[in-house]
Protein backbone atom coordinates (compact mmCIF):
# COMPACT_ATOMS: atom_id res chain seq x y z
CA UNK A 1 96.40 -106.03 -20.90
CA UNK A 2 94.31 -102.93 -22.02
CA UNK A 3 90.17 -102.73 -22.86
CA UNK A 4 91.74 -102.07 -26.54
CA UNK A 5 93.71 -105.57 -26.22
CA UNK A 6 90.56 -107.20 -25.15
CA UNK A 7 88.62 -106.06 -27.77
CA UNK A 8 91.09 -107.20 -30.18
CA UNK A 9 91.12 -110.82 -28.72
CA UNK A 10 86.81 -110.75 -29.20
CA UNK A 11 87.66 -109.51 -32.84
CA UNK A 12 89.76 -112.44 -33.19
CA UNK A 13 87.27 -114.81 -31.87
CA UNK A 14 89.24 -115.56 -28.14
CA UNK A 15 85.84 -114.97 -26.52
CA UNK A 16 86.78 -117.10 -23.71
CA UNK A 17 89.66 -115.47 -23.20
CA UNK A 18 88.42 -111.97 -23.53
CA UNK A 19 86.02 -112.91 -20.92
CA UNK A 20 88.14 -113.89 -18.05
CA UNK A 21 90.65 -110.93 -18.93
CA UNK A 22 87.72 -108.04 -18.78
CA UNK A 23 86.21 -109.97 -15.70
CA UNK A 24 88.86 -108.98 -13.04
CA UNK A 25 88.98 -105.44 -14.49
CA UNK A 26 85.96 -104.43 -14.57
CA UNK A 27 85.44 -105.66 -10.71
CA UNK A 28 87.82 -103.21 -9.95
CA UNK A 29 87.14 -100.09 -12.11
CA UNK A 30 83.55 -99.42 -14.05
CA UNK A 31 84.74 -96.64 -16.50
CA UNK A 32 82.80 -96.20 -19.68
CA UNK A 33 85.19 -98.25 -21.81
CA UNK A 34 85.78 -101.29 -19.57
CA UNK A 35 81.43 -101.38 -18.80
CA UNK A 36 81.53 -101.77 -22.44
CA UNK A 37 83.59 -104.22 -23.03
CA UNK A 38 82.21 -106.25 -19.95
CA UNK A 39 78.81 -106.25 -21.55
CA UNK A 40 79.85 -106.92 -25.42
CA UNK A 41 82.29 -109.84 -23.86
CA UNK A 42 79.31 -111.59 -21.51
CA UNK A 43 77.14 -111.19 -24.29
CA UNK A 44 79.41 -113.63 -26.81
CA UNK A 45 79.62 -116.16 -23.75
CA UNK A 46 75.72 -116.06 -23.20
CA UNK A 47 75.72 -116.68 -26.77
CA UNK A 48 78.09 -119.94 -26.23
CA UNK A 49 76.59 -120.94 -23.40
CA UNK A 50 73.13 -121.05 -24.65
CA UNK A 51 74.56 -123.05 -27.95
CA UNK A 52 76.22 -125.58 -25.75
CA UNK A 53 72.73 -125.82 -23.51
CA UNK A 54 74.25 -124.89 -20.38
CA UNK A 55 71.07 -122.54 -19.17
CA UNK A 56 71.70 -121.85 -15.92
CA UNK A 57 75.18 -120.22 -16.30
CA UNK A 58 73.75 -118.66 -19.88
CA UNK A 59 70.67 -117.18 -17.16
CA UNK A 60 72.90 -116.23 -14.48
CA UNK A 61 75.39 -113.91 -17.06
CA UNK A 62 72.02 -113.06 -18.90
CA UNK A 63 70.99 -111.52 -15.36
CA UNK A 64 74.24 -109.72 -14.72
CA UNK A 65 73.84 -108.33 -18.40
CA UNK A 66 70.78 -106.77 -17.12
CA UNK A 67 72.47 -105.21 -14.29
CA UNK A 68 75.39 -103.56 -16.47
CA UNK A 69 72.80 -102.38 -19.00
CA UNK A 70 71.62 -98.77 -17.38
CA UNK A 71 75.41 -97.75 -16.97
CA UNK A 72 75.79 -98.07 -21.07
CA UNK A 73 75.86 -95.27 -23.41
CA UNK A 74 73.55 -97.00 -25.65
CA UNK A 75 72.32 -94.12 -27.68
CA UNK A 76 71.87 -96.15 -30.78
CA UNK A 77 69.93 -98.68 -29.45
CA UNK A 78 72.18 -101.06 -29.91
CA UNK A 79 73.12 -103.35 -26.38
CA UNK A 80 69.20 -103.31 -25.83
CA UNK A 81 68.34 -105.35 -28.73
CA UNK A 82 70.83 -107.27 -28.17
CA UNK A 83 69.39 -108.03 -24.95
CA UNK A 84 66.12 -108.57 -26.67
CA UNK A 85 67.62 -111.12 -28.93
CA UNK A 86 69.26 -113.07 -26.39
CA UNK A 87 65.54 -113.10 -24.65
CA UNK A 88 63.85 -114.19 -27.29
CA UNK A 89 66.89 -117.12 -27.52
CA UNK A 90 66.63 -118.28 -24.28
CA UNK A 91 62.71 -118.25 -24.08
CA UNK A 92 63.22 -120.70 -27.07
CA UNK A 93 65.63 -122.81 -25.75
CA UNK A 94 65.42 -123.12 -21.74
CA UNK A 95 62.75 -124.38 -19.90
CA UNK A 96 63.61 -122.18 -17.26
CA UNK A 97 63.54 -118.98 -18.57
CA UNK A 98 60.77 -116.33 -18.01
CA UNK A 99 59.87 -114.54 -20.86
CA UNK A 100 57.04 -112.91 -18.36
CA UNK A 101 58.87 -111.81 -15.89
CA UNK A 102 61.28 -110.75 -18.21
CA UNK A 103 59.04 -108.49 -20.03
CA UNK A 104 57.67 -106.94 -16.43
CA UNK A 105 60.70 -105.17 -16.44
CA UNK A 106 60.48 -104.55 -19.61
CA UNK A 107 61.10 -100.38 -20.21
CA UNK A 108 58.57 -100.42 -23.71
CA UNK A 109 59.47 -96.78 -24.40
CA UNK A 110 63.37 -97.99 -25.20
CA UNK A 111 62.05 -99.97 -27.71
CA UNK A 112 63.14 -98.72 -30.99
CA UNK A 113 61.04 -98.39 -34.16
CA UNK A 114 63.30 -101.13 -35.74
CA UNK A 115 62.48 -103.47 -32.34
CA UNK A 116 59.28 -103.60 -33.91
CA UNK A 117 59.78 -104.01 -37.60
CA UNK A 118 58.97 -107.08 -39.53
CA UNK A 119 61.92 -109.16 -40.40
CA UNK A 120 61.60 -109.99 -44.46
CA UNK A 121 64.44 -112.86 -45.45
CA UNK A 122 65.98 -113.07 -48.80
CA UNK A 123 64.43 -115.53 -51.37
CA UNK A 124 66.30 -119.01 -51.45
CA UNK A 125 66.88 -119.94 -55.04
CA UNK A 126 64.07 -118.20 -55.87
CA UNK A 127 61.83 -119.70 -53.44
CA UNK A 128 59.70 -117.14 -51.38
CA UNK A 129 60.46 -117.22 -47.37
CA UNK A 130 58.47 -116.62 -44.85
CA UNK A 131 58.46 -112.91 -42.88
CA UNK A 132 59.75 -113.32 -38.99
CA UNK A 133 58.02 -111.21 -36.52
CA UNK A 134 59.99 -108.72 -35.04
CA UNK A 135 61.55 -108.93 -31.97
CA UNK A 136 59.22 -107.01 -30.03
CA UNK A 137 56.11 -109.47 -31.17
CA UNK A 138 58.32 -112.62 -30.71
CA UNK A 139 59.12 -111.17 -26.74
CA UNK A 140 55.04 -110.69 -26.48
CA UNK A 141 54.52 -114.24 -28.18
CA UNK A 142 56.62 -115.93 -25.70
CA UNK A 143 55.22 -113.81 -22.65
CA UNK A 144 51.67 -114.90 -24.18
CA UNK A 145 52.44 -118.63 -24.56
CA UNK A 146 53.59 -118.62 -20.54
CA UNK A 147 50.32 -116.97 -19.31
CA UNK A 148 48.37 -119.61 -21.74
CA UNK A 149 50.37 -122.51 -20.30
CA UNK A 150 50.54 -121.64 -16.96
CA UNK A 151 47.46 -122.30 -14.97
CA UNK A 152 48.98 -122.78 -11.57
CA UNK A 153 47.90 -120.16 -8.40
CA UNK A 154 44.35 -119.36 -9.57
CA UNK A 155 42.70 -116.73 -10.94
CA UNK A 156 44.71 -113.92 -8.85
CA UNK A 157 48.22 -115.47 -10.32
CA UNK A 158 46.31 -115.19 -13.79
CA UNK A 159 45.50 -111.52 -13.41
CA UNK A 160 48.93 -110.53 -12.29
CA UNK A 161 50.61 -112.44 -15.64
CA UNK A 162 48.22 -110.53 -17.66
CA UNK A 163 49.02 -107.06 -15.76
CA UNK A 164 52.73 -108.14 -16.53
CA UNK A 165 52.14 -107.65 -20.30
CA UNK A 166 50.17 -104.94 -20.40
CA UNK A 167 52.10 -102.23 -21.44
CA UNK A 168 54.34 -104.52 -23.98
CA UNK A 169 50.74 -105.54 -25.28
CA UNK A 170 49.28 -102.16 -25.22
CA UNK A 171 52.30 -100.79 -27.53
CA UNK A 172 52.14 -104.02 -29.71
CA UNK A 173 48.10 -102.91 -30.49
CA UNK A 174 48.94 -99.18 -30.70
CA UNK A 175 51.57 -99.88 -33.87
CA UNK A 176 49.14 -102.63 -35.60
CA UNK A 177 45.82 -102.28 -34.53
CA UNK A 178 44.57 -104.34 -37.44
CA UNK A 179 47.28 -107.56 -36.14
CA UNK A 180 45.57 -110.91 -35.97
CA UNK A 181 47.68 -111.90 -32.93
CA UNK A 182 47.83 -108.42 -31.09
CA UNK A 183 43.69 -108.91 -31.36
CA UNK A 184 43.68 -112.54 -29.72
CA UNK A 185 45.97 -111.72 -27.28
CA UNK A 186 43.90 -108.59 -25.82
CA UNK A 187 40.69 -111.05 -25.92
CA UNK A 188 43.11 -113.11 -23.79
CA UNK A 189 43.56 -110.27 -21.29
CA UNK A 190 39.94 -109.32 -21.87
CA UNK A 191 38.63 -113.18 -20.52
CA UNK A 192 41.30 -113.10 -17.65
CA UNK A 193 39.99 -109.45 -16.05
CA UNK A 194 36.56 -111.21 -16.53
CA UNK A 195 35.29 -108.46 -18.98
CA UNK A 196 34.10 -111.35 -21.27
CA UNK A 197 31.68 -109.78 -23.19
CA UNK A 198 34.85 -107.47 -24.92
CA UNK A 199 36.58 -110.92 -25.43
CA UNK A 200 33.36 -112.48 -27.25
CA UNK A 201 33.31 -109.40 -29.80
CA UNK A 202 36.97 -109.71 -30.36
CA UNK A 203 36.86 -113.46 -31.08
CA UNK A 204 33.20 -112.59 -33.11
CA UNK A 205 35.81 -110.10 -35.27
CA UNK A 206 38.69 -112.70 -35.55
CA UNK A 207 36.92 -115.56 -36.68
CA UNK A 208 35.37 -113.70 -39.75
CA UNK A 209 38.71 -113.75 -41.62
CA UNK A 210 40.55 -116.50 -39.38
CA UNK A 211 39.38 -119.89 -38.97
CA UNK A 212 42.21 -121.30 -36.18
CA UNK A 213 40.80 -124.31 -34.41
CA UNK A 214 41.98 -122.69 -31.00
CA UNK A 215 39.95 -119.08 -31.64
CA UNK A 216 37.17 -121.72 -31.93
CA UNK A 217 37.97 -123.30 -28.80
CA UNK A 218 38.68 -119.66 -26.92
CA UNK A 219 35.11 -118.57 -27.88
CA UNK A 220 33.58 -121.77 -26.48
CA UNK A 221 35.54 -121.14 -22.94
CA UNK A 222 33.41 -118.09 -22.89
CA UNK A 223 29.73 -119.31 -23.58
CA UNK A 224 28.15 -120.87 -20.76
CA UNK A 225 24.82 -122.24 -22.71
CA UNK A 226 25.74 -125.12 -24.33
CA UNK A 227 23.56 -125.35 -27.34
């Protein structure tokens, strides 16, 4: 069987048994055809895997993935947000995923301009939906919603989450400045390095056009005099 004959059994929806046909010939030669098909076959099993909730062999191929990723020619972008996707996927459905640590690795200049564009749904019947984040925001809303949750290993564990994000976070306020949720998050960041008195003016800024009962409760974490 060739990388052409694998490919063909994908098309046709054998994902199964594209997989275990690419998996013994790729162990034994890594041209640029058969690393392709490797990572385009895994990547419909993750897919499965996740749907059928079994996580940790979803995590474990999502991991190897990352491993075959650097030997792609991915000049269009292409098997990197698919990789994205399949993040964003897994942070929503397994409680044992790290979106964090994830994004730590995270290479933010590979992120393409479409990464970070604002996903706009058709109408239903006429009916208005709602715009989806793009995939770049959703990866830095997950990462955000770990550091927020976790509260284990002190204030030092704290800082190095937030140094994790940084540079996804520091991109994310570059492209929109203005972004409600870009703006909280760096007051986030801000209260963590201790620099509280930037977090107080960003919340100050927030909370004249926003009214969220948690900005509220953010801002009180930082004022020490009750009244």
């Amino acid at each position: 069987m060739t990388v052409k004959d694998i490919f063909e059994l994908r098309k046709q929806g054998r994902i199964e048994e594209a997989y275990e046909n690419i998996r013994p010939m790729y162990a034994v030669h890594k041209g640029k055809n058969t690393t392709l098909c490797m990572f385009w076959t895994a990547s419909d099993i993750l897919k499965k895997r996740t749907a059928e909730g079994r996580f940790d062999e979803a995590e474990k191929i999502f991991k190897a993935l990352l491993r075959i990723l650097p030997n792609i020619d991915d000049k269009e972008g292409r098997a990197h947000s698919s990789i994205y996707y399949k993040a964003v996927t897994l942070a929503r459905k397994s409680k044992s995923f790290s979106m964090l640590h994830f994004v730590a690795g995270l290479k933010v200049e590979q992120l393409r301009d479409e990464d970070w564009k604002t996903i706009h749904p058709p109408m239903i019947s006429d009916t208005p939906t709602l715009p989806i984040p793009s995939i770049a925001q959703q990866m830095l809303a997950y990462a955000f919603h770990e550091i927020l949750g976790n509260k284990t290993g002190g204030d030092a564990a704290q800082v190095d989450n937030a140094l994790m994000v940084m540079p996804l976070l520091q991109e994310a306020v570059r492209r929109h400045p203005h972004d409600k949720y870009n703006l909280r998050y760096m007051a986030v960041i801000y209260r963590i390095m201790g620099e509280n008195n930037k977090a107080f003016c960003i919340y100050r800024k927030l909370l004249a056009h926003y009214h969220d009962s948690y900005l509220y409760v953010e801002l009180a974490e930082l004022i020490d005099d009750l009244e």
